[in-house]
Every structure is written in structure tokens, then in C-alpha cells.
Protein backbone atom coordinates (compact mmCIF):
# COMPACT_ATOMS: atom_id res chain seq x y z
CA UNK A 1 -26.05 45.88 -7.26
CA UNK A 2 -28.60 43.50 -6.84
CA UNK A 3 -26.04 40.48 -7.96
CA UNK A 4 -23.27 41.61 -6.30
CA UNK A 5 -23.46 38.70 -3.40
CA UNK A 6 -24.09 36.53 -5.77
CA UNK A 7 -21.16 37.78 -7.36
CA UNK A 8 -18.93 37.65 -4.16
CA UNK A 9 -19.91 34.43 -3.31
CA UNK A 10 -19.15 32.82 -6.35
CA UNK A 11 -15.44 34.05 -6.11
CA UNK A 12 -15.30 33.24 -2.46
CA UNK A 13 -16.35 29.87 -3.39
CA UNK A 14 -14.20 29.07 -6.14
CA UNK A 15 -11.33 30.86 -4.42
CA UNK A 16 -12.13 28.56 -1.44
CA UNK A 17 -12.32 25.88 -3.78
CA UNK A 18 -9.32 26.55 -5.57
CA UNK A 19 -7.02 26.34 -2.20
CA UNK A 20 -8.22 23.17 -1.25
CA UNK A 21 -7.51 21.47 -4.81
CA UNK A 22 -4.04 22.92 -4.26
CA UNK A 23 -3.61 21.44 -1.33
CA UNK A 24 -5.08 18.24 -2.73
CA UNK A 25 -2.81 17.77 -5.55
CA UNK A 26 0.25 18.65 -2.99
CA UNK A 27 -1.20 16.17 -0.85
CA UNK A 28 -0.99 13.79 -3.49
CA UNK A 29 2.52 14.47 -4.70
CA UNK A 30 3.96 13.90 -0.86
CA UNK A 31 2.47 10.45 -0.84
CA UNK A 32 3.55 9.75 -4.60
CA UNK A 33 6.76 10.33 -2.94
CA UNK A 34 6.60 6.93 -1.75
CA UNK A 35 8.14 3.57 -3.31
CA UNK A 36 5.57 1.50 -5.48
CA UNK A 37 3.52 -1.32 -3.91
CA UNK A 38 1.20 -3.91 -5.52
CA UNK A 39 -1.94 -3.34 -3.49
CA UNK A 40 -4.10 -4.22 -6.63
CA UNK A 41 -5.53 -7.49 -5.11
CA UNK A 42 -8.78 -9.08 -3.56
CA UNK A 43 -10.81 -5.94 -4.44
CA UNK A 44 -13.95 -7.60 -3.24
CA UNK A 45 -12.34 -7.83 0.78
CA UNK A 46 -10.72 -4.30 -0.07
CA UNK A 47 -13.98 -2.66 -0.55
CA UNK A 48 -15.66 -4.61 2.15
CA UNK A 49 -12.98 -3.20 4.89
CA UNK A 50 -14.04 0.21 3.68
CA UNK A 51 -17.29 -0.43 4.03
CA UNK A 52 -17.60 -2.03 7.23
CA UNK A 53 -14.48 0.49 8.85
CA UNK A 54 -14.73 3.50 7.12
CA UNK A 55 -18.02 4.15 6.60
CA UNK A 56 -19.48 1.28 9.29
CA UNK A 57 -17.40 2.92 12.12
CA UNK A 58 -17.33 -0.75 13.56
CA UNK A 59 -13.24 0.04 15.36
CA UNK A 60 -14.38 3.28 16.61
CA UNK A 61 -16.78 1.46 18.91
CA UNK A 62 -14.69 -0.75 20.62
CA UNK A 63 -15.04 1.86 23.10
CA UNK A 64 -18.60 2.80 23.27
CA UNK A 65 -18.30 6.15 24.19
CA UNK A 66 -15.86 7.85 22.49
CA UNK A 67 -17.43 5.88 19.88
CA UNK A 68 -20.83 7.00 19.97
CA UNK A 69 -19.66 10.53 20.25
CA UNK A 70 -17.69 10.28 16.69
CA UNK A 71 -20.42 8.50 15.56
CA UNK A 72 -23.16 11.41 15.93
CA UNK A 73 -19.95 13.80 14.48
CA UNK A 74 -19.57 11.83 11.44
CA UNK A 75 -23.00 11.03 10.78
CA UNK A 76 -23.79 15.00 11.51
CA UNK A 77 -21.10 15.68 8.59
CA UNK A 78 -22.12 13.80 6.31
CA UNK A 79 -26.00 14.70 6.39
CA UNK A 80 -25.79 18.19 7.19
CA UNK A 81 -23.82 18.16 3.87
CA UNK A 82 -26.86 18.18 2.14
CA UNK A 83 -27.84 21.76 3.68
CA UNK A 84 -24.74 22.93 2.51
CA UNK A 85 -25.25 21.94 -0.73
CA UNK A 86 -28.07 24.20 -0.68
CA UNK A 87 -26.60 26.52 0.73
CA UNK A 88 -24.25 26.92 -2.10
CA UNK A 89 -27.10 26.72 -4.66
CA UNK A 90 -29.01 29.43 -3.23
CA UNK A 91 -25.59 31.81 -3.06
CA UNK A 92 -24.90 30.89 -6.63
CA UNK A 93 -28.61 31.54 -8.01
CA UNK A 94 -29.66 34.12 -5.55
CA UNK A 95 -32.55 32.09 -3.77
CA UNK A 96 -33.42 31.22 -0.61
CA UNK A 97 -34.36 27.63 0.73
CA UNK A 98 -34.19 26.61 -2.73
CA UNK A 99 -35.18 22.79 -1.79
CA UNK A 100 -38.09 23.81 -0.23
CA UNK A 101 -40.65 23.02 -2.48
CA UNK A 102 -40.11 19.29 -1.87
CA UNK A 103 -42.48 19.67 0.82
CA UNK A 104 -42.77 17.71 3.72
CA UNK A 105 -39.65 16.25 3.02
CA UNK A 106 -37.98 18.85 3.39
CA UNK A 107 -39.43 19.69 6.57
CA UNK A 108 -38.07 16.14 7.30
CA UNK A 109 -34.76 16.97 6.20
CA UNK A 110 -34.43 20.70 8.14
CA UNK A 111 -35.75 19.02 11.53
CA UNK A 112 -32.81 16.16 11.34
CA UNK A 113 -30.31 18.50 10.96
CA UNK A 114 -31.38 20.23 13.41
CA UNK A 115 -31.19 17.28 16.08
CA UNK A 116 -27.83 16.29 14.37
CA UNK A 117 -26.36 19.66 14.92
CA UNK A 118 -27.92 19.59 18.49
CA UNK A 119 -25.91 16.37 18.94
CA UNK A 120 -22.61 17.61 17.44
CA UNK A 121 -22.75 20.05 20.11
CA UNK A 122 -23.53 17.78 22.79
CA UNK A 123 -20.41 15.32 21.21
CA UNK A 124 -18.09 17.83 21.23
CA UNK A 125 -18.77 19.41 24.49
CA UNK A 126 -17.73 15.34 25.63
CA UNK A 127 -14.75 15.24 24.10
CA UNK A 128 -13.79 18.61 25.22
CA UNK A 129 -13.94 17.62 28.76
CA UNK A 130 -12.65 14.46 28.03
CA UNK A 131 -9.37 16.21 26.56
CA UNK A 132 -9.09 19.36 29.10
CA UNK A 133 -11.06 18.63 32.36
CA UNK A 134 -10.83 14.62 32.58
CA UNK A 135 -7.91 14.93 30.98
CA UNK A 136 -7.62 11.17 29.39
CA UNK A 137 -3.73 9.61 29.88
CA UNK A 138 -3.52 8.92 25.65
CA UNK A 139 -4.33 12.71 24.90
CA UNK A 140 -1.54 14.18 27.59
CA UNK A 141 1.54 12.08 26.33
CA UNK A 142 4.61 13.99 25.29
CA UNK A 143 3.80 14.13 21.26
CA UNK A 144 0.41 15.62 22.23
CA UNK A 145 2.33 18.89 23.92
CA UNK A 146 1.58 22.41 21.65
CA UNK A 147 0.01 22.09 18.18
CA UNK A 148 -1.51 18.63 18.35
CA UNK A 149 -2.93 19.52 21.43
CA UNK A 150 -4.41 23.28 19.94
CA UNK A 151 -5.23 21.53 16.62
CA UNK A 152 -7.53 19.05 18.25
CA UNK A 153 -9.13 21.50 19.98
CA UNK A 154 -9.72 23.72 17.61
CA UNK A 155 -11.11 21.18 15.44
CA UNK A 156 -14.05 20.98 18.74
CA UNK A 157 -14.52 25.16 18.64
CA UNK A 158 -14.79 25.24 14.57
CA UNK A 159 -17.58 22.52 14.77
CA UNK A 160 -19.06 23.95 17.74
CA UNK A 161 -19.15 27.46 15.97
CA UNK A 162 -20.73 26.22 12.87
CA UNK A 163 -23.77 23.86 14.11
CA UNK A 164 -24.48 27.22 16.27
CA UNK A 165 -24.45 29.37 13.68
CA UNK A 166 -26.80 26.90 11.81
CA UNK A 167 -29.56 26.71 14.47
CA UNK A 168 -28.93 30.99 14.67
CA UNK A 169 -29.24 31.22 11.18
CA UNK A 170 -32.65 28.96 11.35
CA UNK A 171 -34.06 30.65 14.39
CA UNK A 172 -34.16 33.88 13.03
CA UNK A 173 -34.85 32.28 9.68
CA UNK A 174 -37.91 30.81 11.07
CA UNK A 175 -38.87 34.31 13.25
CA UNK A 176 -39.05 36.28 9.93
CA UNK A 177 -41.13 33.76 8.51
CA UNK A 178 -43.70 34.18 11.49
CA UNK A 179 -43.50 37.56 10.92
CA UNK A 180 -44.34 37.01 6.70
CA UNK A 181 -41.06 38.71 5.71
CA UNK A 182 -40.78 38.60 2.13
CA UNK A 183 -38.13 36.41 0.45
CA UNK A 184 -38.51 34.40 3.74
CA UNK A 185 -41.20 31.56 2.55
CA UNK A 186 -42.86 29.08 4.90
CA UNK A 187 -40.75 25.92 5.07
CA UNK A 188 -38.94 23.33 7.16
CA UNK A 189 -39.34 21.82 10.43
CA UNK A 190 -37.41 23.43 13.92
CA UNK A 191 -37.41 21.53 15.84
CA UNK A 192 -34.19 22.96 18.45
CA UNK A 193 -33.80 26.32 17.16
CA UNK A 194 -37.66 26.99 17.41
CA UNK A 195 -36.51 27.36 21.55
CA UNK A 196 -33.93 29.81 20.59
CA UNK A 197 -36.56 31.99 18.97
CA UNK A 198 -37.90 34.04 21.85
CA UNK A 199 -34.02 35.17 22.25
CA UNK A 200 -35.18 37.38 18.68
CA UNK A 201 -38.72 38.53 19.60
CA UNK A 202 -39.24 42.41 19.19
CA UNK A 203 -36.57 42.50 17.06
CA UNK A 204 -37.43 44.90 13.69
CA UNK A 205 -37.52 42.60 10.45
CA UNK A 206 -34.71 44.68 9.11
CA UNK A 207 -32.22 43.39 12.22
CA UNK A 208 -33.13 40.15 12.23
CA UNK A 209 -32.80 39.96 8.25
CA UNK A 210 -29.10 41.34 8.99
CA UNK A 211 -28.67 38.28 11.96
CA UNK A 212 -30.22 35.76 9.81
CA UNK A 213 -27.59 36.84 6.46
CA UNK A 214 -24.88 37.44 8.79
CA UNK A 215 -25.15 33.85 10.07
CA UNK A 216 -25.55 32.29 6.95
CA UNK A 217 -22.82 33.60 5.23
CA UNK A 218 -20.48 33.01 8.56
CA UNK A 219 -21.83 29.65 8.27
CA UNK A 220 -20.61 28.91 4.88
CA UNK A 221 -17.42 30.75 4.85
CA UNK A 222 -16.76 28.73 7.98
CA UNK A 223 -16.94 25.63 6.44
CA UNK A 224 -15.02 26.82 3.95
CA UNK A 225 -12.20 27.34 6.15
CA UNK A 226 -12.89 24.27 7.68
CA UNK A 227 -12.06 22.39 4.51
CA UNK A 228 -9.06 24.60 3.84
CA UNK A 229 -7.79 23.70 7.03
CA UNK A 230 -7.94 20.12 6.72
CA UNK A 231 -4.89 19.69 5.03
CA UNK A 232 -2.84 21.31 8.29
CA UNK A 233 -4.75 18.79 10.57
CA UNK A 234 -5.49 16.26 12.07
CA UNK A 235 -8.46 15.99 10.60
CA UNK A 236 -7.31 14.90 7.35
CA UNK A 237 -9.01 11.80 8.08
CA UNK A 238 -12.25 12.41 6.86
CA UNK A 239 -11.31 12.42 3.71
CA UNK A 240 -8.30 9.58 3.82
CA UNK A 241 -10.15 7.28 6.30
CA UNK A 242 -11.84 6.07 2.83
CA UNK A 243 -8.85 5.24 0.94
CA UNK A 244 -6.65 4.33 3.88
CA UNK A 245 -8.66 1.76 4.39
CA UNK A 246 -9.17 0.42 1.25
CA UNK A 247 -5.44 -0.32 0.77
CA UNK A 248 -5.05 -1.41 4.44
CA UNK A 249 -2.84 -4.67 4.98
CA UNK A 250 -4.79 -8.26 3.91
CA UNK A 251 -2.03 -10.05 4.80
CA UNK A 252 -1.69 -11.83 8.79
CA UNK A 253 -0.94 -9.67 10.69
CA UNK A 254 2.36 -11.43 11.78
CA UNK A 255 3.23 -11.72 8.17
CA UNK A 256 6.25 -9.67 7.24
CA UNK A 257 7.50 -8.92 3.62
CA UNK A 258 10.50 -10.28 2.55
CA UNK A 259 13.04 -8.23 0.16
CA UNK A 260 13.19 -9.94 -3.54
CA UNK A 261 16.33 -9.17 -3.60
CA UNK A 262 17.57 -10.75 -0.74
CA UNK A 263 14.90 -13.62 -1.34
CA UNK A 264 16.87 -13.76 -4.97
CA UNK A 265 19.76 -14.47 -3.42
CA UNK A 266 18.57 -16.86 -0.77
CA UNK A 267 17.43 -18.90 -3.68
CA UNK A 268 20.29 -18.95 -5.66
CA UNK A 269 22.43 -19.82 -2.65
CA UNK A 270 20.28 -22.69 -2.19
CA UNK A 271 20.37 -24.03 -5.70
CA UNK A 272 22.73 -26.81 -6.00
CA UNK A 273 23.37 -26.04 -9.71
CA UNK A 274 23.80 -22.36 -9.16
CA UNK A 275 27.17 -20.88 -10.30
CA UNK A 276 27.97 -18.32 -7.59
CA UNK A 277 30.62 -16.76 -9.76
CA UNK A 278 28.00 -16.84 -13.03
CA UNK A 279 28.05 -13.18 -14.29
CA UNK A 280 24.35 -11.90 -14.12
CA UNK A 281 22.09 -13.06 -16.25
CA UNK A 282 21.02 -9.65 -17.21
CA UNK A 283 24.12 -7.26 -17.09
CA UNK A 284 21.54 -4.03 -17.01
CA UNK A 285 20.39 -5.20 -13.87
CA UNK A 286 20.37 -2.81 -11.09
CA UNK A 287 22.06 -2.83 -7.88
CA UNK A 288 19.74 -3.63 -4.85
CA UNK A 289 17.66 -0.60 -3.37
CA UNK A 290 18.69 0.35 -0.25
CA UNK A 291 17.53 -2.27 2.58
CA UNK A 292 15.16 -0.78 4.88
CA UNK A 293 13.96 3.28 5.15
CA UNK A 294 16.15 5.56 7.15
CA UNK A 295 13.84 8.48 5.18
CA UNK A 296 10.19 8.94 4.07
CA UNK A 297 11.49 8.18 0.09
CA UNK A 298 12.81 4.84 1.13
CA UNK A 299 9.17 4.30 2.57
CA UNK A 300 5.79 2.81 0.48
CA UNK A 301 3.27 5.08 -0.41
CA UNK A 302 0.78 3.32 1.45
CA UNK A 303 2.96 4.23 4.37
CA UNK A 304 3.31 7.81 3.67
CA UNK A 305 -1.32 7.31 2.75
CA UNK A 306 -1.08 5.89 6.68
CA UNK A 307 0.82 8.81 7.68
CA UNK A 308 -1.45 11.33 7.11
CA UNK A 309 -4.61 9.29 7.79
CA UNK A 310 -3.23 9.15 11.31
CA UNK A 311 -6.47 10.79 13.52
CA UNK A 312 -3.98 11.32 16.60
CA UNK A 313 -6.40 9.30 19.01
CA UNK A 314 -3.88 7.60 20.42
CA UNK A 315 -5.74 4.09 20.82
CA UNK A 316 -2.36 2.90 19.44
CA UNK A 317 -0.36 4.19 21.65
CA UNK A 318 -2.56 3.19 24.96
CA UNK A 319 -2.67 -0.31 23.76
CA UNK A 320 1.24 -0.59 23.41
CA UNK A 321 2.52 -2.96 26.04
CA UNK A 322 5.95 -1.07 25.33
CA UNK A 323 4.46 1.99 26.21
CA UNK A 324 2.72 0.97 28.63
CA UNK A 325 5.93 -0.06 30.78
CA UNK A 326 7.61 3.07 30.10
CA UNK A 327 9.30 2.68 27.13
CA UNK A 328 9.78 5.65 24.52
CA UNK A 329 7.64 4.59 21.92
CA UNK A 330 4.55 5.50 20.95
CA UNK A 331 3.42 3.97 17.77
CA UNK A 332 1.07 7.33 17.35
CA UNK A 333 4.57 9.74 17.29
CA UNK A 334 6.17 7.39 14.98
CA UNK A 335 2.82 8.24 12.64
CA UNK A 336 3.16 12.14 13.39
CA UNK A 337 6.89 12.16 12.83
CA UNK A 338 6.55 10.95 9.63
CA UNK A 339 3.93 12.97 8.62
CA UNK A 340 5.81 15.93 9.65
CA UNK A 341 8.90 14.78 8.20
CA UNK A 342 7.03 14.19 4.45
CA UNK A 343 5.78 18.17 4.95
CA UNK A 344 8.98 19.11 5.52
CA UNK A 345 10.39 17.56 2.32
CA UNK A 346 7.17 18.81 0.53
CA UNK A 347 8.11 22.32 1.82
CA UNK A 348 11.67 21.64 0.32
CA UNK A 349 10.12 20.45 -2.84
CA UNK A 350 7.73 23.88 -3.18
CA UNK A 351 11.11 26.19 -2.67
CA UNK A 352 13.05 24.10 -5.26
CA UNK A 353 10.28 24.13 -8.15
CA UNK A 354 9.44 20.72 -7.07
CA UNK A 355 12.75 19.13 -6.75
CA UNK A 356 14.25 17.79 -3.29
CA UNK A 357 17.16 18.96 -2.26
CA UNK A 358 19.14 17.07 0.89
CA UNK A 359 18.39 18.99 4.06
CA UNK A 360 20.90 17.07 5.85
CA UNK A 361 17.98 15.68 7.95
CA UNK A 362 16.07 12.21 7.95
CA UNK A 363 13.11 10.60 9.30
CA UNK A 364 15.89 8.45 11.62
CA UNK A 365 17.66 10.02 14.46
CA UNK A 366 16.36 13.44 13.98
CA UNK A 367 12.60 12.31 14.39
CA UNK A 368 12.54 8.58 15.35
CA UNK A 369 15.32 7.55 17.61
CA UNK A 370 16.77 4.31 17.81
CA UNK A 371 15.44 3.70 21.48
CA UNK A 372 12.22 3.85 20.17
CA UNK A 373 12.72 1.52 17.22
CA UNK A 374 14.17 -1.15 18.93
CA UNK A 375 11.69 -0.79 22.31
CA UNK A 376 8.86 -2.51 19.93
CA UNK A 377 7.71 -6.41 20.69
CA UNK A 378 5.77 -6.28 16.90
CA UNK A 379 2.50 -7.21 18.56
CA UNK A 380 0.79 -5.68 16.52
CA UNK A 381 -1.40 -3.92 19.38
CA UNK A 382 -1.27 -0.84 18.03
CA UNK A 383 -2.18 -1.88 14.32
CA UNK A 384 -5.37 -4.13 15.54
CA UNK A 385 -6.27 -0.68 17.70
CA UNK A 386 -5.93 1.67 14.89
CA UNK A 387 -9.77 2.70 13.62
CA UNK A 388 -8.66 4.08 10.48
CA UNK A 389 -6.30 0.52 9.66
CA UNK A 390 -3.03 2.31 9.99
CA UNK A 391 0.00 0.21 10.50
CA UNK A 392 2.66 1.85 12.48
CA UNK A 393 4.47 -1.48 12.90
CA UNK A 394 5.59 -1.62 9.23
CA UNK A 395 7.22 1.92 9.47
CA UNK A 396 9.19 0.60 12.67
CA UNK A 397 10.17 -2.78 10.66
CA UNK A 398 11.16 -0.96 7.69
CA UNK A 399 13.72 1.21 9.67
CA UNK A 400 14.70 -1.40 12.00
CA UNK A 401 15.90 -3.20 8.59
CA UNK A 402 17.93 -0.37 7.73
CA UNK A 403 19.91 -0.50 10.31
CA UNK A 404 20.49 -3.98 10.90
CA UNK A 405 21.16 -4.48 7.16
CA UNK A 406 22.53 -1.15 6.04
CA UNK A 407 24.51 0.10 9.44
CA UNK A 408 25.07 -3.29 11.27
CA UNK A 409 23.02 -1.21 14.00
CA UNK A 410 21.29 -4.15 16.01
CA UNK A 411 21.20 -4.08 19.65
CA UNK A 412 24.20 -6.51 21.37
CA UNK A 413 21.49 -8.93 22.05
CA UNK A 414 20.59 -9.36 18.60
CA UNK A 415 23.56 -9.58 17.60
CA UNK A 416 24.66 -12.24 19.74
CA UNK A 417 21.66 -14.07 18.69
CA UNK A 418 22.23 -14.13 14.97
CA UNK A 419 25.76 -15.36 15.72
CA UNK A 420 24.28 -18.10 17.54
CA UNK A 421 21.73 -18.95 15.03
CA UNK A 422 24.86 -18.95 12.29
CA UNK A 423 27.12 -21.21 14.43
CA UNK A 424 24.94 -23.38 16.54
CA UNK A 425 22.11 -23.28 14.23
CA UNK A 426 19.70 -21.93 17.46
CA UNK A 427 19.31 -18.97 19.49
CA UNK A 428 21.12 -20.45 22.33
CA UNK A 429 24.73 -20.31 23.03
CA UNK A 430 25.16 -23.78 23.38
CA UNK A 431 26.74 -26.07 20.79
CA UNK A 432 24.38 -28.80 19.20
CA UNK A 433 25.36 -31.58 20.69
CA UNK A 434 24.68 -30.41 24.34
CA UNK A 435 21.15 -29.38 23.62
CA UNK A 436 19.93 -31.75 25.90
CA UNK A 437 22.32 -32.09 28.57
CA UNK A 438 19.63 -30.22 30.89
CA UNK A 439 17.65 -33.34 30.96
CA UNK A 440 20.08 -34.71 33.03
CA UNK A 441 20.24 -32.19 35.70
């Protein structure tokens, strides 16, 4: 009996464990699920935008204060990390406070996490009341209605729970060590939870042994969760951020790709000893992909990477002059539909022992309508906004190409326009030679 929690948390662990590498490696099939792209170049700059956005934070504080807020969050994660670590250790081996003979560094380390989590509480207090009291325009739009809008605060309660049940766990930690409990050795600095401790006093040893377990272990199997439950948020980010990134768009950011294939035939139309009834040069080659993504398949996987990376914040979205003016779009739904499309293939793909099979649905018309396509200037607002280097523009591009080169979909005034351009050799409906008849009026 004496290793049975040992015991139990070892399976909880690797159970909990387990699920999230599941997830993972479904994660990773979705995006694989994307068409190839060379995004092998200028590692040096690649690695550099990680650092200096990722893990520098340096888009989140464009705005200072929801900046500083997710600041003190992520720095809280990432350090308090450390605790967990030995948190695990000591339910693995049976110990307690198993760094602890480090010293006063470890007395260092106790009393920042204990300001950090003090801060994570303050932080997400703010953007609590930012979301539901102040009630900020980018988190009430239409795509925010029902689970984005419980997800995100959910994500607020779990984190809230957790850095209380860490100063809980420490204050009546740090009352049986007054009281020379045994297993319960002098160590570590507290400074918050110290001013919880008179909440405890009186309290028999045997209770607040029971408090002090009973937080720990709802500590740990709440972060547990919390990593399980990643995958169904939002908050996929923390993990993607890194990554997403890394492979974020070098190029101008009015620079759009052009097809080969169409750029192949450009060029051959162009070449003055080009035989236009030549057979092709290789008869194995394939016929041209389709032009443009009307589906997440027809999409990159650095798209589909961008797609889940998206942190809902909306910054996109509040920037868009389109929205802005009361157009449909929002460059942030255009991100969550296509997120939620890709589960929904995934889900098709896990009932179909990992085959697709057509649903009858797409990513256009029955999540992104055509309105909201074709209501985009490509400003690029929303991808300069985007902390996390997301670019919802390409998405919009992509599809817009499908239907102008796959449905002969454009808008009347586009079409007029590339009619004009073919005959007059200009946007304007006016024949060449009176270009400059105004000059005269």
C-alpha cells in the first residue's frame, strides 16, 4: 500500500500523456493534409522571427496592455513549468520537494513562482473583464457567439484554478512545516501564500496534510487536463506559436505567388520559337492541379499550420478596413472556418480508417461565402496585426483564384476590367488612342 500513489500516478500520467500524443500525431496528419511548399530557405531570418515573435512577444505589445497581461501569462507558463517538473518527479519517486536541497536557490525559485502565479491571477482577472464586463468590440463579433466565446473563458477559469491551487497547496505546505510535520522538510521561500496561512491555523496536522495532498494532486491532474484540452482550443497556440512562426511568409508582403503552371504557359506563349501545337515534351506529364482551393486539401500546409495557430484575438479582424465599414469579413472567421472545416475532414478520416470520404461539403460556400471573399482590399492589415504571423490573406487569394480561374466566378466589375485590360490594353474602357483626349477638356 505504501506505493500505491505512486502507482496511480504513474498511470494517470502516462495515460494523460498518452492522449495528448494522440492528439499530437492527429494534429499532425490534418496539417499533412495540406499541398507541399518549399519553406526550406533563409533559416538564419526564420529562426530570428521565432525568436524575436514567438518567444520575444514583440507583436503582442503593440498594445501595451493586453500585452503585458499575456506577457506575465506566458512567462508564468513557462517558469512555473519547472515546479511541475517536480512535481512529477516527486509523484513518480514518492518524495516531496525533491529540489529542495539546492538551497537557497530553491527558495529563489518557490518565491518567483509564487509572484508569477500571483500575477497570472491578476492577468486573467483583466482579461476577464475585458471580455465580459468591458466587453471589447473584437471579442463580441458574430464568430465569437457560443464555443469560442466559452472556450476563451474557460481557458481564464482553468488558469485561475490552478495558480490557486498552487499557492493552497504551498500555504498549507508551508503551515505543516511550522508545525515540524514529518515528510514536510524546511524549504522554499512564500512569499504570497505565507498571507493565506492564517486561513489554516488550528487546523490538526492530519487535515491540513489531507488539504495540502488534495491540492497537489488537483494541481497536477489539472494541468493535465489542461494539456489534453489544448488540442480542442484555442489555445493551441502555445505550442504552434513556435513553429508558425518559423515558417511564416519572408516574402513582401504584397508579393503574391504565381502558379508554375500557368507561369509555364505564359512563357511558352511568349517564346517566339515556341511551337504551340508541339506535343509535350514529356508525354507523362500531368494535367495542371486545380487553380486555386475551394477545400482545405487544395490548401498548403503552412495554411492549414496557420489555421490552427489562430489565438482568436481578433487584432486581425479590428484592423480590417473591410470590416471596419461593415463588410462580412473577418479575416479571424476565415482562420476558424478553416480550422473547423480541417476537424471535420479529420473526423471523416478517423470513421473511415483514415481515408476521406466526400461529405458533399467544402471550405467554400458552406463556411466562407463569396461576399466575404471578394469584400477583401489585400492590405494586408490583418497579416501585419497577426502576433502569431498568420496570414489570412493567402487563404482568401487562394479561393478567390478558384473561382475566377476554375468557375469564371469574378464579380461584374472584374470582369469588365479584365476585358478591358485584353482589348484596350488598360483598365479603362476607353480605346488607346483616346487616352488623352481629357487633356483637352
Amino acid at each position: 500500500m505504501e506505493y500505491l500513489p505512486n502507482i496511480v500516478f504513474a498511470i494517470v500520467l502516462i495515460v494523460g500523456i498518452g492522449f495528448f500524443v494522440r492528439n499530437v500525431k492527429k494534429l499532425i496528419r490534418n496539417i499533412k493534409l495540406g499541398k507541399k511548399v518549399d519553406v526550406a530557405d533563409n533559416k538564419p531570418q526564420r529562426w530570428k522571427n521565432m525568436a524575436r515573435i514567438a518567444l520575444g512577444q514583440t507583436k503582442m505589445v503593440v498594445r501595451p496592455i493586453a500585452g503585458l497581461m499575456h506577457i506575465i501569462v506566458y512567462v508564468g507558463f513557462i517558469i512555473i513549468n519547472i515546479e511541475v517538473l517536480e512535481i512529477v518527479l516527486d509523484g513518480i519517486l514518492g518524495t516531496h520537494r525533491l529540489f529542495s536541497p539546492i538551497g537557497q536557490l530553491y527558495d529563489i525559485l518557490i518565491g518567483s513562482f509564487e509572484i508569477l502565479a500571483f500575477l497570472v491571477i491578476v492577468a486573467v482577472t483583466v482579461f476577464w473583464v475585458r471580455r465580459n464586463i468591458i466587453k471589447l468590440q473584437r471579442f463580441i463579433k458574430p464568430e465569437m457567439k457560443g464555443w469560442p466565446k466559452k472556450d476563451g473563458n474557460m481557458i481564464l477559469y482553468i488558469e485561475f484554478v490552478l495558480m490557486v491551487l498552487f499557492l493552497t497547496m504551498n500555504a498549507t505546505d508551508f503551515q505543516l512545516q511550522q508545525l515540524g510535520a514529518d515528510h514536510y522538510v524546511q524549504a522554499g521561500a512564500f512569499p504570497i501564500s505565507q498571507f493565506i496561512t492564517p486561513l489554516f491555523e488550528g487546523l490538526p496536522v492530519s487535515t491540513l496534510i489531507f488539504m495540502e495532498r488534495t491540492a497537489w494532486w488537483l494541481h497536477i491532474l489539472g494541468i493535465l487536463a489542461f494539456l489534453n484540452y489544448l488540442y480542442y482550443s484555442k489555445h493551441l497556440h502555445i505550442l504552434l506559436a513556435f513553429p508558425n512562426t518559423y515558417y511564416g511568409k519572408l516574402k513582401p508582403q504584397g508579393q503574391f505567388n504565381n502558379l508554375e503552371s500557368v507561369t509555364n504557359e505564359v512563357k511558352l506563349m511568349m517564346d517566339p520559337n515556341a511551337d504551340p501545337f508541339a506535343a509535350p515534351a514529356d508525354p507523362n506529364t500531368a494535367a495542371p492541379e486545380k487553380f486555386g482551393a475551394s477545400d482545405v486539401m487544395d490548401l498548403n500546409w503552412v495554411q492549414l499550420l496557420n489555421a490552427y495557430t489562430c489565438t482568436e484575438c481578433g487584432r486581425c479582424t479590428s484592423e480590417c478596413p473591410a470590416n471596419q465599414t461593415g463588410k462580412k469579413l473577418s479575416p479571424r472567421k476565415i482562420m476558424m472556418d478553416t480550422r473547423d472545416r480541417l476537424e471535420e475532414v479529420g473526423k471523416i478520416m478517423d470513421t473511415n480508417n483514415g481515408e476521406f470520404v466526400p461529405d458533399g461539403k467544402q471550405l467554400l460556400d458552406d463556411y466562407i461565402s463569396r461576399e466575404e471573399l471578394w469584400a477583401c482590399t489585400t492590405c494586408n492589415a490583418c497579416v501585419q496585426a497577426c502576433p502569431v504571423s498568420i496570414d489570412p490573406l493567402s487563404i482568401i487569394v487562394e479561393m478567390r483564384r478558384y473561382l475566377v480561374m476554375e468557375q469564371s466566378a469574378a464579380p461584374m466589375e472584374l470582369n469588365n476590367m479584365m476585358s478591358n485590360i485584353e482589348n484596350n490594353g488598360a483598365p479603362w474602357p476607353y480605346n488607346q488612342m483616346d487616352r488623352l483626349n481629357w487633356v483637352n477638356e
